[in-house]
N, C-alpha and C. Protein backbone atom coordinates (compact mmCIF):
# COMPACT_ATOMS: atom_id res chain seq x y z
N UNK A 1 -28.76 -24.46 -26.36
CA UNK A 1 -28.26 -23.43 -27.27
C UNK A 1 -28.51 -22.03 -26.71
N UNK A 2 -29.40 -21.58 -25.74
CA UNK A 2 -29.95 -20.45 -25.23
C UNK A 2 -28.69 -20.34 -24.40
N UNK A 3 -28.79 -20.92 -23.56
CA UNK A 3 -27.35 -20.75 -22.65
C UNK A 3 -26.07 -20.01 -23.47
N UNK A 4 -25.70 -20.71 -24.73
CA UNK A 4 -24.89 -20.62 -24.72
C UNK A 4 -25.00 -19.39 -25.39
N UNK A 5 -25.84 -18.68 -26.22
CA UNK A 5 -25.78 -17.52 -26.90
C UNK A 5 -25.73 -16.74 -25.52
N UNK A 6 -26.56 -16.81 -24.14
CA UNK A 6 -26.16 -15.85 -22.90
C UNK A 6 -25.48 -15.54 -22.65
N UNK A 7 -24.12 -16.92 -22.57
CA UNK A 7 -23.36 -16.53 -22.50
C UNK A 7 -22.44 -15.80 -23.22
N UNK A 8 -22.38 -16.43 -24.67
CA UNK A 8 -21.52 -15.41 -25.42
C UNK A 8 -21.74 -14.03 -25.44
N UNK A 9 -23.02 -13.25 -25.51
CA UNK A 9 -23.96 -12.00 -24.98
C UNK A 9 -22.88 -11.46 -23.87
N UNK A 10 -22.57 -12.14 -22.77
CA UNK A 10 -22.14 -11.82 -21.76
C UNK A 10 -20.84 -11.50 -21.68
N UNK A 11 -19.54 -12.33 -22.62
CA UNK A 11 -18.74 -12.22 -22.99
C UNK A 11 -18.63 -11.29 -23.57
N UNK A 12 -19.47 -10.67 -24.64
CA UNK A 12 -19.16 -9.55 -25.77
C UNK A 12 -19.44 -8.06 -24.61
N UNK A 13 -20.37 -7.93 -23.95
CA UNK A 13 -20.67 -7.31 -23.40
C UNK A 13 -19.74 -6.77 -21.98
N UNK A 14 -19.31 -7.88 -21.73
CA UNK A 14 -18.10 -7.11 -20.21
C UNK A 14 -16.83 -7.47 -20.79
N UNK A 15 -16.27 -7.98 -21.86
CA UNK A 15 -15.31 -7.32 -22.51
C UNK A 15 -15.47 -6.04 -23.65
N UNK A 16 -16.43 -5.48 -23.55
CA UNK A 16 -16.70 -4.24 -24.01
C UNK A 16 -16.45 -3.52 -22.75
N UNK A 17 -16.67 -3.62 -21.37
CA UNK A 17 -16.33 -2.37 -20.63
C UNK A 17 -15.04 -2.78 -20.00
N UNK A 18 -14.37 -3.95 -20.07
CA UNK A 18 -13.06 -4.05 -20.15
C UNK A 18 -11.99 -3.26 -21.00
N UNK A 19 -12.18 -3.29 -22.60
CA UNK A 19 -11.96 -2.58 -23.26
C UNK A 19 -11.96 -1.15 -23.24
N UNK A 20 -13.42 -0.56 -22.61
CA UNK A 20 -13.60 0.51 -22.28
C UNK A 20 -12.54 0.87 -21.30
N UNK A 21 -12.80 0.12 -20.18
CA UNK A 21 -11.82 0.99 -18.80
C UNK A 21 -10.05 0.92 -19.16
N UNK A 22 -9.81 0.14 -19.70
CA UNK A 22 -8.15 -0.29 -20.46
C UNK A 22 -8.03 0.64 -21.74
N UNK A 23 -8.94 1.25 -22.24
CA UNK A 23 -8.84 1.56 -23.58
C UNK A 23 -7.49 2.86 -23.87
N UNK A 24 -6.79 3.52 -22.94
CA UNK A 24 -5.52 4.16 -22.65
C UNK A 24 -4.41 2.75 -22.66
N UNK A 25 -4.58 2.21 -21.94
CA UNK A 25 -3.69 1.16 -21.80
C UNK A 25 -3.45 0.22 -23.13
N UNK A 26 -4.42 0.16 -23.68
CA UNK A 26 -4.33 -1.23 -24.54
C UNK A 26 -3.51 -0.45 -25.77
N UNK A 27 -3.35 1.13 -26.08
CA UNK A 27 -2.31 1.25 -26.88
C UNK A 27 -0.65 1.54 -26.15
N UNK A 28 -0.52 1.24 -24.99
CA UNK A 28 0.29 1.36 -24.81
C UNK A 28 0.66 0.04 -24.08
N UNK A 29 1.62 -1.42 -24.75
CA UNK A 29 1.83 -2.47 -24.57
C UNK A 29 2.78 -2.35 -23.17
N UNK A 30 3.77 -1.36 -22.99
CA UNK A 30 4.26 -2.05 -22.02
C UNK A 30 4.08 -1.17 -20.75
N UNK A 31 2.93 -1.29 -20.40
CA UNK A 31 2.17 -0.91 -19.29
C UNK A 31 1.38 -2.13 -18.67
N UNK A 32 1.12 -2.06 -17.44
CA UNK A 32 0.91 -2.85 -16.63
C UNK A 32 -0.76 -3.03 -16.98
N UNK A 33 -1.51 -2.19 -17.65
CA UNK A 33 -2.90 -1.98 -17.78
C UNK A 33 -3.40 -3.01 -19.22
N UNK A 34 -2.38 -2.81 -19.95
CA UNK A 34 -2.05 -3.76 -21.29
C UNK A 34 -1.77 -5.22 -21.26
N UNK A 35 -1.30 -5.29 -19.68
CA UNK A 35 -1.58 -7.04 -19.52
C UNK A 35 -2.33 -7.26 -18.52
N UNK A 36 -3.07 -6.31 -17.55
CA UNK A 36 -4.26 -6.71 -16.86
C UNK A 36 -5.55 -7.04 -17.78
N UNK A 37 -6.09 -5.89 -18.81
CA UNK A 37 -6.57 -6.54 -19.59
C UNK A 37 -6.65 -7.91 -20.34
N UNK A 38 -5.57 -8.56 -20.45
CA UNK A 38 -5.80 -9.67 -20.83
C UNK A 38 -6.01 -11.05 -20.00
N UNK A 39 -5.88 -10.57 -18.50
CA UNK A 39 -6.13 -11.27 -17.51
C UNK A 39 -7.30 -11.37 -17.29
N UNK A 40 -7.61 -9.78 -17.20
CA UNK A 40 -9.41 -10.16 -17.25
C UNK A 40 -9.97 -10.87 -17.93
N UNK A 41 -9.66 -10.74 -19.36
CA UNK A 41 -10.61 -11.84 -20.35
C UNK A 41 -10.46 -13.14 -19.88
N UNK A 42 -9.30 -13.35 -19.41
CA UNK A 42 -8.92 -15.17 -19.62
C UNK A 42 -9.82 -15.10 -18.43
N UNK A 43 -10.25 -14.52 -17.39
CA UNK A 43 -10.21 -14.45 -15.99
C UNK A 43 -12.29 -14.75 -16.29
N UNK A 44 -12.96 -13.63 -17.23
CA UNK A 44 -14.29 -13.50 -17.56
C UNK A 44 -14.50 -14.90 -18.53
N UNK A 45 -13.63 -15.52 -18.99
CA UNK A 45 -13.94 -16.87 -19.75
C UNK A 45 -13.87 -17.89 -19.54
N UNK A 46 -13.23 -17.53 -18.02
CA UNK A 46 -13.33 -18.77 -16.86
C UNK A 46 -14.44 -19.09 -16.49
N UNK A 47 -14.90 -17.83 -15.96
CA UNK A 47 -16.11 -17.75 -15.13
C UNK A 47 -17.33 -17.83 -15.96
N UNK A 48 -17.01 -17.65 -17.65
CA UNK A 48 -18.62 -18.35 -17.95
C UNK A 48 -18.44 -19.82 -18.36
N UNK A 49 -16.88 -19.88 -18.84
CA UNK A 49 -16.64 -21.59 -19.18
C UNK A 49 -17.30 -22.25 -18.04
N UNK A 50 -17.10 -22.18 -16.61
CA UNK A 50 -17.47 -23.09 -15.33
C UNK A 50 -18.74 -22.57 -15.06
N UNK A 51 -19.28 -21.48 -15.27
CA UNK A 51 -20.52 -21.33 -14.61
C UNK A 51 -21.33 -22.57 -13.98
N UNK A 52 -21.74 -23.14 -15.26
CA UNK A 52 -22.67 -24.43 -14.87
C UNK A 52 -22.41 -25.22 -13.92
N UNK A 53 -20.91 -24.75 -13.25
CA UNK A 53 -20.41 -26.10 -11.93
C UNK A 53 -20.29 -25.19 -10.77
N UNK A 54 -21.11 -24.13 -10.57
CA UNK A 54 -20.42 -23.49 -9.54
C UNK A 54 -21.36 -23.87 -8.29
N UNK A 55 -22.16 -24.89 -8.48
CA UNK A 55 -22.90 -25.25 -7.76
C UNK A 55 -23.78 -26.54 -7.57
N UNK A 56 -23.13 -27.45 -8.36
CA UNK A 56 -22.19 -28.81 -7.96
C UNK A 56 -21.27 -29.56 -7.69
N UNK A 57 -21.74 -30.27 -6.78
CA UNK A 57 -20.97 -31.25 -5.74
C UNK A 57 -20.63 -29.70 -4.40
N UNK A 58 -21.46 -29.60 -3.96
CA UNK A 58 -21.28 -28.21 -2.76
C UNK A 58 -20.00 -28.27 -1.81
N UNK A 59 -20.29 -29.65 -1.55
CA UNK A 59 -19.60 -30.09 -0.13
C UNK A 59 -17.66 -30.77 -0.54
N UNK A 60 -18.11 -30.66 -1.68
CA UNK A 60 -16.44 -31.36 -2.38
C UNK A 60 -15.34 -30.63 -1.97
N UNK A 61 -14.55 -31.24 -1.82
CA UNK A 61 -12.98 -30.57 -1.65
C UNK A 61 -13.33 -29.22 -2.39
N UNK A 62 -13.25 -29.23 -3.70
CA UNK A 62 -12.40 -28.84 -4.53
C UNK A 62 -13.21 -27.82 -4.04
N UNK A 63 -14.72 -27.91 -4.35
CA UNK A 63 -15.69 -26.49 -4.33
C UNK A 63 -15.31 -25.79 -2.76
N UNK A 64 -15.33 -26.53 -1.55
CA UNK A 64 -14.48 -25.88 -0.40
C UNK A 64 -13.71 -24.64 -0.31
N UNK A 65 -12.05 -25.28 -1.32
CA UNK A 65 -11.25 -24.65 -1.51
C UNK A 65 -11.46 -23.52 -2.62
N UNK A 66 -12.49 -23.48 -3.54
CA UNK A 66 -13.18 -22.81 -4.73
C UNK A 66 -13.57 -20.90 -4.00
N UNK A 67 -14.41 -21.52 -2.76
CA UNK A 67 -15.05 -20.85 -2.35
C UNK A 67 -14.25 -20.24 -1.33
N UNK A 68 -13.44 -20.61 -0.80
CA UNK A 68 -12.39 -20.01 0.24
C UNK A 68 -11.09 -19.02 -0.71
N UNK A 69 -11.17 -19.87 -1.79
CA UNK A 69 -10.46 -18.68 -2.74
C UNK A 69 -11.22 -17.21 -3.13
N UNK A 70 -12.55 -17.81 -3.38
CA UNK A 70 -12.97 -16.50 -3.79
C UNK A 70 -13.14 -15.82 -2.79
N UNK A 71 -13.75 -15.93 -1.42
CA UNK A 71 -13.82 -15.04 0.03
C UNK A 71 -12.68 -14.40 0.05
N UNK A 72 -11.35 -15.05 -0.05
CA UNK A 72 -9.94 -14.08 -0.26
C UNK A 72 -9.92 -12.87 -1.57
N UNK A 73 -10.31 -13.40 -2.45
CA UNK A 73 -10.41 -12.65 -3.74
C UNK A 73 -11.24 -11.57 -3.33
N UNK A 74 -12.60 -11.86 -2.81
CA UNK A 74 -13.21 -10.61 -2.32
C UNK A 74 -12.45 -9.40 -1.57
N UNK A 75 -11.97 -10.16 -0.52
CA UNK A 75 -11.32 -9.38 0.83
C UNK A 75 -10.05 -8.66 0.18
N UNK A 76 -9.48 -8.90 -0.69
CA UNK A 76 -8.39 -8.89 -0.76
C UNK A 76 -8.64 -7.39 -1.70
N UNK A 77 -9.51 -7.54 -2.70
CA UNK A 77 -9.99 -6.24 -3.89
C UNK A 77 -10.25 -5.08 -2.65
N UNK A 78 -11.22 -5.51 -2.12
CA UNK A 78 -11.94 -4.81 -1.02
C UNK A 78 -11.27 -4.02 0.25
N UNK A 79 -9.91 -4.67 0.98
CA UNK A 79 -9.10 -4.02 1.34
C UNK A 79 -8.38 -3.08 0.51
N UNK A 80 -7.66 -3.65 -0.69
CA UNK A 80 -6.29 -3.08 -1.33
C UNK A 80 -6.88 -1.98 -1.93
N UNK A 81 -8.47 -1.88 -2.43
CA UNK A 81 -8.79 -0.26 -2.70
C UNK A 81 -8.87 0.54 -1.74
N UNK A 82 -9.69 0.12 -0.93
CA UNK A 82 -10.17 1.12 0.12
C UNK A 82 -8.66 1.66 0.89
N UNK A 83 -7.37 1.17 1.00
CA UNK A 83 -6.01 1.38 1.25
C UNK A 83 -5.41 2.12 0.36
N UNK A 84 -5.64 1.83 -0.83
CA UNK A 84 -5.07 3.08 -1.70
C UNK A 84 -5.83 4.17 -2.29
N UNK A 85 -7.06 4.26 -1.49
CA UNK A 85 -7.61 5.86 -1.52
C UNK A 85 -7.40 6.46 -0.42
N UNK A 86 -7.56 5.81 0.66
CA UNK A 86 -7.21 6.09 2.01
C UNK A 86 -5.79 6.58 2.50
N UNK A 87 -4.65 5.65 2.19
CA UNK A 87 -3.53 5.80 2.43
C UNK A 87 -2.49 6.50 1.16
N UNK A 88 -2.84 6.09 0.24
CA UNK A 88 -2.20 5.84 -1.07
C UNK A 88 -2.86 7.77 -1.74
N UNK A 89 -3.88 8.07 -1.28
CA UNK A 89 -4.05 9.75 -1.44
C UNK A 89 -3.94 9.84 -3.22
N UNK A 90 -4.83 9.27 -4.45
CA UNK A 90 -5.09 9.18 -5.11
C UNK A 90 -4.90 10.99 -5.77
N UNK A 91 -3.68 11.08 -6.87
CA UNK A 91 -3.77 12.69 -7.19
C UNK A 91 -3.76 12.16 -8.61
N UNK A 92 -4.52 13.44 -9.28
CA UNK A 92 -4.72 13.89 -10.93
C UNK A 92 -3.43 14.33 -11.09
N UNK A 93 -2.22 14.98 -9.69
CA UNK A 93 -1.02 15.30 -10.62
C UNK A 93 -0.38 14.21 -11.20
N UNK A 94 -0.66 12.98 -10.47
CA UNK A 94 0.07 11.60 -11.32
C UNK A 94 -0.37 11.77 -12.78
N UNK A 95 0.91 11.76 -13.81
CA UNK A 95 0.20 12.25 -15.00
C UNK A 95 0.29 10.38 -16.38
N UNK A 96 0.56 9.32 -15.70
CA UNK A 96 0.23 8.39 -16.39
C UNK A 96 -1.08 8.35 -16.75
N UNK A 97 -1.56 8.18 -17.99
CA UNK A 97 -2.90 8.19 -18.42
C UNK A 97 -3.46 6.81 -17.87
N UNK A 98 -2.70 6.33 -18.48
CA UNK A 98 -3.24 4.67 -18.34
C UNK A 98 -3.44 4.02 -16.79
N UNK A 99 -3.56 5.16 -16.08
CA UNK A 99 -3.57 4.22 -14.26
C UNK A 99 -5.49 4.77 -14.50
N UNK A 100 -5.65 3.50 -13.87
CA UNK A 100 -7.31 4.04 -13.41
C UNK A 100 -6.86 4.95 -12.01
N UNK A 101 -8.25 5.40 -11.75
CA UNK A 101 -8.01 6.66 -10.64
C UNK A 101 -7.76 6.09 -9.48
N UNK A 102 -7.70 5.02 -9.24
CA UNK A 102 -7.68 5.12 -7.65
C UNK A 102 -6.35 4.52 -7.91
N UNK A 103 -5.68 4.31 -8.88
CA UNK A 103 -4.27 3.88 -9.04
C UNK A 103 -3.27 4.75 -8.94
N UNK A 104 -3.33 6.25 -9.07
CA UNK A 104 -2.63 7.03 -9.18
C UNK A 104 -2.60 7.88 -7.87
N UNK A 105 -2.14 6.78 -7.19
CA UNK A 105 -1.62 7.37 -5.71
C UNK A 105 -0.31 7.89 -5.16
N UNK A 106 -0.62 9.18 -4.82
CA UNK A 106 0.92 9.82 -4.51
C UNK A 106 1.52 9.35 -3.29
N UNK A 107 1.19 8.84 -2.35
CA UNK A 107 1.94 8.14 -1.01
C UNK A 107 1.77 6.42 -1.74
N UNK A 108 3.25 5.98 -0.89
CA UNK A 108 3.16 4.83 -1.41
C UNK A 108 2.56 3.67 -0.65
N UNK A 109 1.77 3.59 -0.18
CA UNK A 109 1.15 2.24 0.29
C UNK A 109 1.71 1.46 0.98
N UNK A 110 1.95 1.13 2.44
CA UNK A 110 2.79 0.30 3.30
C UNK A 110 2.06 -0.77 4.03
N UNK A 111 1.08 -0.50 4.49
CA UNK A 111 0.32 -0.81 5.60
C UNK A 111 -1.38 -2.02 5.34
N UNK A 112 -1.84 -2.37 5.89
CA UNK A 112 -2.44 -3.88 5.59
C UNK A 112 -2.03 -4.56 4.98
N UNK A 113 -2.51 -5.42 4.52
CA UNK A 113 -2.27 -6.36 3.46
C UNK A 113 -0.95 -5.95 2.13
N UNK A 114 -0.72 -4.66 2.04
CA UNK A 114 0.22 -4.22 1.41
C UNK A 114 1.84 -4.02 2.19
N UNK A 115 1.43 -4.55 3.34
CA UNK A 115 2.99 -4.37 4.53
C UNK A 115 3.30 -6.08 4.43
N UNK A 116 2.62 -7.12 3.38
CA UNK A 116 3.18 -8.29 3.14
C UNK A 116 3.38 -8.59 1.69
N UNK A 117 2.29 -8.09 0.82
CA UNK A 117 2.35 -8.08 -0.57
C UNK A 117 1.91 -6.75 -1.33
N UNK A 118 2.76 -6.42 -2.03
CA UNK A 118 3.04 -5.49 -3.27
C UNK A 118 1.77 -5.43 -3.98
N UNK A 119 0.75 -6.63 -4.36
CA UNK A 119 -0.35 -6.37 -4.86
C UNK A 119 -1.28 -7.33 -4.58
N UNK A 120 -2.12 -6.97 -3.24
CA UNK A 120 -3.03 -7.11 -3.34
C UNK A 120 -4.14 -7.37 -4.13
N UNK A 121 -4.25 -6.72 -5.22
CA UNK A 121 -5.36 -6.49 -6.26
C UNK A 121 -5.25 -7.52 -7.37
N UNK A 122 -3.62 -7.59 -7.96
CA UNK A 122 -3.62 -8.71 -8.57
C UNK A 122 -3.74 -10.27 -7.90
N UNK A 123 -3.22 -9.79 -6.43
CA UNK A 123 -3.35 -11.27 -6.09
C UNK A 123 -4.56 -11.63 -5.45
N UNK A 124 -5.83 -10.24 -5.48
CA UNK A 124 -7.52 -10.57 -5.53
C UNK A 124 -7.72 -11.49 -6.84
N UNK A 125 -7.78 -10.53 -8.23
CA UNK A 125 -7.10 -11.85 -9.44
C UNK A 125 -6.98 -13.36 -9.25
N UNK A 126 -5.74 -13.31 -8.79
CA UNK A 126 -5.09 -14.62 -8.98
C UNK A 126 -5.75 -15.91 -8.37
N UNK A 127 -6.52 -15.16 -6.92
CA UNK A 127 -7.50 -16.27 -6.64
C UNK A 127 -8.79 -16.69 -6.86
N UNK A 128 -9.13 -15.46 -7.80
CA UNK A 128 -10.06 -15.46 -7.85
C UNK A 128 -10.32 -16.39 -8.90
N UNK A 129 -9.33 -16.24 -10.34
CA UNK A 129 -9.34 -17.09 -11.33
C UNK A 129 -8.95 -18.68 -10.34
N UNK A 130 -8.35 -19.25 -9.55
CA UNK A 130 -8.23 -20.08 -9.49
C UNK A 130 -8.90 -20.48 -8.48
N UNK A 131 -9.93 -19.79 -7.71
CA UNK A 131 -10.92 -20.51 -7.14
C UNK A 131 -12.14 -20.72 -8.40
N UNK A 132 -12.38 -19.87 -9.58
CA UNK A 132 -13.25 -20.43 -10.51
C UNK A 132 -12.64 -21.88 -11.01
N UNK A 133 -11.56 -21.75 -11.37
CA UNK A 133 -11.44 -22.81 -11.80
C UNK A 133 -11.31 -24.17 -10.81
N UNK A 134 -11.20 -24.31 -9.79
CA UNK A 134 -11.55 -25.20 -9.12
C UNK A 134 -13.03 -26.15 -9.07
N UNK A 135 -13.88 -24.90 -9.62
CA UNK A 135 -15.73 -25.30 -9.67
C UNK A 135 -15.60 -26.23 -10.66
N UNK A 136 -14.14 -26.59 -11.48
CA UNK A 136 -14.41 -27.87 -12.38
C UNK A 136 -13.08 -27.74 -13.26
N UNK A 137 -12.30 -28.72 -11.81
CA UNK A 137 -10.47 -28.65 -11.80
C UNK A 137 -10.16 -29.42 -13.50
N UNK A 138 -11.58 -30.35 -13.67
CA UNK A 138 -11.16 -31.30 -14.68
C UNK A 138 -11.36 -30.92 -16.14
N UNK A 139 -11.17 -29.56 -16.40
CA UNK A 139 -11.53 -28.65 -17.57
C UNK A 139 -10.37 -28.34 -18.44
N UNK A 140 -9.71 -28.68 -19.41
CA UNK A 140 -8.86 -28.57 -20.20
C UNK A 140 -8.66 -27.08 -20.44
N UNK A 141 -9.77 -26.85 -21.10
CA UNK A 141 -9.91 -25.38 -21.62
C UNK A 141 -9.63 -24.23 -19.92
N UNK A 142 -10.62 -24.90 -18.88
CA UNK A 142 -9.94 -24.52 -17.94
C UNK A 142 -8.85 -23.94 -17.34
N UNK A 143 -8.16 -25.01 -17.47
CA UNK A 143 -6.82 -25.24 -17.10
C UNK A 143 -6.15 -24.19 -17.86
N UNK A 144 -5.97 -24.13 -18.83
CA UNK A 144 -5.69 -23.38 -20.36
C UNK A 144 -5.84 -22.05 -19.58
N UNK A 145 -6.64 -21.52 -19.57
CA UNK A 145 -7.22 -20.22 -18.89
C UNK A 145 -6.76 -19.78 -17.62
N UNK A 146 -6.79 -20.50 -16.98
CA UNK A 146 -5.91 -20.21 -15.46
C UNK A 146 -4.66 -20.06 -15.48
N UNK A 147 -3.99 -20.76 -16.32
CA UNK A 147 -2.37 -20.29 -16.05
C UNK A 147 -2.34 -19.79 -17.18
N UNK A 148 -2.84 -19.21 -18.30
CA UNK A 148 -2.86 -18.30 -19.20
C UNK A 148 -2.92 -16.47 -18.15
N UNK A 149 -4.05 -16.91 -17.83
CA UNK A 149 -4.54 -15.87 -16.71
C UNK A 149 -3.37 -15.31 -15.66
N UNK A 150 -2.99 -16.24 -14.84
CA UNK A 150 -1.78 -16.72 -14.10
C UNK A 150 -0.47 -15.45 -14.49
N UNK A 151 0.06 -16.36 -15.74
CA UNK A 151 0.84 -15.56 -16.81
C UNK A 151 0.84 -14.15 -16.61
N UNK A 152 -0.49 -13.49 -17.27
CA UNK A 152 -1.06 -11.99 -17.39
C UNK A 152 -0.53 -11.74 -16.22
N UNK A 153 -1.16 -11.91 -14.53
CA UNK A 153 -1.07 -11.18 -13.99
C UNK A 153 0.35 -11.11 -13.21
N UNK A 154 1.25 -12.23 -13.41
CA UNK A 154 2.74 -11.87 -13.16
C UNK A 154 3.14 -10.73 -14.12
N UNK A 155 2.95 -11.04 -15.42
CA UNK A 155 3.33 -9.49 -15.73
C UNK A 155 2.79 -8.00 -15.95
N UNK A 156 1.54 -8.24 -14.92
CA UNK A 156 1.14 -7.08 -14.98
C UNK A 156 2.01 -6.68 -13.57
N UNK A 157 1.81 -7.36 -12.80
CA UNK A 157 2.86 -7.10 -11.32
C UNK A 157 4.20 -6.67 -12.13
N UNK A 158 4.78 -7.29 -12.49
CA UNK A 158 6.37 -6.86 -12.89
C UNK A 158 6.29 -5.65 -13.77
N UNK A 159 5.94 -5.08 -14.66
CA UNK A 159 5.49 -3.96 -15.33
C UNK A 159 4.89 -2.49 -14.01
N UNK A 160 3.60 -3.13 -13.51
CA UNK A 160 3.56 -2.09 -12.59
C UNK A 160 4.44 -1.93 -11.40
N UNK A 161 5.43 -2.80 -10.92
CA UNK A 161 6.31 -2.62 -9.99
C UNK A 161 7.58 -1.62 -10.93
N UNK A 162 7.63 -1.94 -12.57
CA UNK A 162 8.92 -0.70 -13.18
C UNK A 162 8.54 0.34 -12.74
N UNK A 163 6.82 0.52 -12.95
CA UNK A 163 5.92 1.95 -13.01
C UNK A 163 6.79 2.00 -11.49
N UNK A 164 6.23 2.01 -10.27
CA UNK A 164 6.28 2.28 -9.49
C UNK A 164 7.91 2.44 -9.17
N UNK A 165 8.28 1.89 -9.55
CA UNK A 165 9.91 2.30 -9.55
C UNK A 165 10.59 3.58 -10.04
N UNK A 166 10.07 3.78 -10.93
CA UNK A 166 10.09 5.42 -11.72
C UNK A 166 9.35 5.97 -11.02
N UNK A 167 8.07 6.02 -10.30
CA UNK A 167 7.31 6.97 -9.48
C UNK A 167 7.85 7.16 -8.55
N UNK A 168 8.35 6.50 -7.43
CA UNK A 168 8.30 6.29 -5.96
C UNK A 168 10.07 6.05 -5.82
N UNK A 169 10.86 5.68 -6.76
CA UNK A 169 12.28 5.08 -6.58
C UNK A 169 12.52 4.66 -5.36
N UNK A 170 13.46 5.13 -4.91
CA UNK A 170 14.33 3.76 -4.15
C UNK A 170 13.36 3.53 -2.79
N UNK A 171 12.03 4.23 -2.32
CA UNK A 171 11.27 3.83 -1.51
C UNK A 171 10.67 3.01 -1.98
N UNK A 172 10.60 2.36 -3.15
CA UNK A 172 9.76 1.31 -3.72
C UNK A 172 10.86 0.14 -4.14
N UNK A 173 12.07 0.30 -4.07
CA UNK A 173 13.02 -0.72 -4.18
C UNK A 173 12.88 -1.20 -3.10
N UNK A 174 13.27 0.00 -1.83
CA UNK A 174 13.66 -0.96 -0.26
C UNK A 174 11.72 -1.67 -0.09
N UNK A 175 11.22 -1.07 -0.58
CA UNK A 175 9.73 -1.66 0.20
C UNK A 175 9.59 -3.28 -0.72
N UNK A 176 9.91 -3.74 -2.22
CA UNK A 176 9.97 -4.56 -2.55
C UNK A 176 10.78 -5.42 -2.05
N UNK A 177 11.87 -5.28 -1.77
CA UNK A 177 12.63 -6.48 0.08
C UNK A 177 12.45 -6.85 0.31
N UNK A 178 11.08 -5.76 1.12
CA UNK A 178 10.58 -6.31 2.48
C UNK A 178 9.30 -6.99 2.33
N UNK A 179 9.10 -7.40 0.81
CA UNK A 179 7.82 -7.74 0.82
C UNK A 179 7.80 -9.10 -0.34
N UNK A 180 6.69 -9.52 -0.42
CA UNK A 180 6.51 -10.72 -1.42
C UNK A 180 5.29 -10.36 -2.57
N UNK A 181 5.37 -10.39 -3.74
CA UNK A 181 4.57 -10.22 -4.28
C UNK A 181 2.77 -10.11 -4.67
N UNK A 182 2.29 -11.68 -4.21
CA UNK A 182 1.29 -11.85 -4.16
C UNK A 182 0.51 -12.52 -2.96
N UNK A 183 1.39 -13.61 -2.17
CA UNK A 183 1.30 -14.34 -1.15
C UNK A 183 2.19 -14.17 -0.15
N UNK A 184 1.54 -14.00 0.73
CA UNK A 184 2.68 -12.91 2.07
C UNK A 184 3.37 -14.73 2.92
N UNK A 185 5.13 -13.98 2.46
CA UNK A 185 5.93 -14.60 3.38
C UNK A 185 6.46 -15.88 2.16
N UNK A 186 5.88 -15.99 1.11
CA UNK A 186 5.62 -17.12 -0.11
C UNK A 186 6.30 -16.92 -1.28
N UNK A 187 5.47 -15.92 -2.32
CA UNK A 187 5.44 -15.51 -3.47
C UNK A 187 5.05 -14.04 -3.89
């Protein structure tokens, strides 16, 4: 029973600064910030639903592939910011409220990991929820959560690709072409 009040503790608590950092976004539905938020949750209820398996059966397939997802998930957050402060030249004249700051970049982003996919960041996300859920593939509620999750962050991509379409126009049409959404050369 201790566990589980921790966890709920834990839940109430980092969807409070979820809430917090979205809290522009979450009144405005059709913004891209209004369905990342809800990715996160499904994404934070993964990760305490599986906790308890993230460190059994080590050597298993599944945990393998678990853990090779999340090393991408890392790399992937970890590049696509440090690229859009760097490259992407982060300005206060961007006047959308709802972009966190390092989102509101006045050059548009071409180069690493963004010269194959459009978002990086969601598709840090996408593996990340589905390397948690791998720590215990055989989870209903799981399952539930991952392509719930899944869901969110396709339309947070399609929403922030309108944004960026109104920001950046037809340099952000021809650059969507040439690129794949989340998985370079794939999807």
């Amino acid at each position: 029973m201790k566990y589980e009040t921790i966890r709920l503790l834990a839940f109430a608590v980092v969807s409070a600064y979820f809430a917090y950092v979205s809290r522009k976004s979450l009144f405005r539905p059709r913004s891209h910030g209004f369905y990342r938020f809800f990715a996160w949750e499904l994404i934070l209820a993964l990760v305490l639903l599986n906790a308890p398996h993230w460190t059994k059966d080590m050597f298993s397939l599944h945990q393998i592939i678990s853990w090779l997802f999340i090393l991408i998930s890392i790399f992937l957050v970890l590049h696509g910011v440090r690229l859009l402060k760097a490259v992407g030249k982060p300005s206060q004249n961007r006047s959308d409220a709802g972009l966190l700051e390092f989102e509101k970049t006045s050059n548009l982003v071409t180069v690493g990991a963004y010269k194959y996919i459009r978002h990086p960041l969601y598709s840090s996300l996408l593996f990340l929820a589905w390397g948690v859920f791998l720590k215990n593939p055989s989870s209903a509620p799981g399952l539930f959560f991952v392509l719930a999750a899944s869901f969110f962050l396709v339309l947070t991509a399609m929403k922030d690709e309108s944004e960026c379409l109104q920001y950046f126009g037809d340099s952000y049409r021809t650059y969507m072409l040439e690129t794949k959404r989340f998985i370079p050369f794939l999807f």
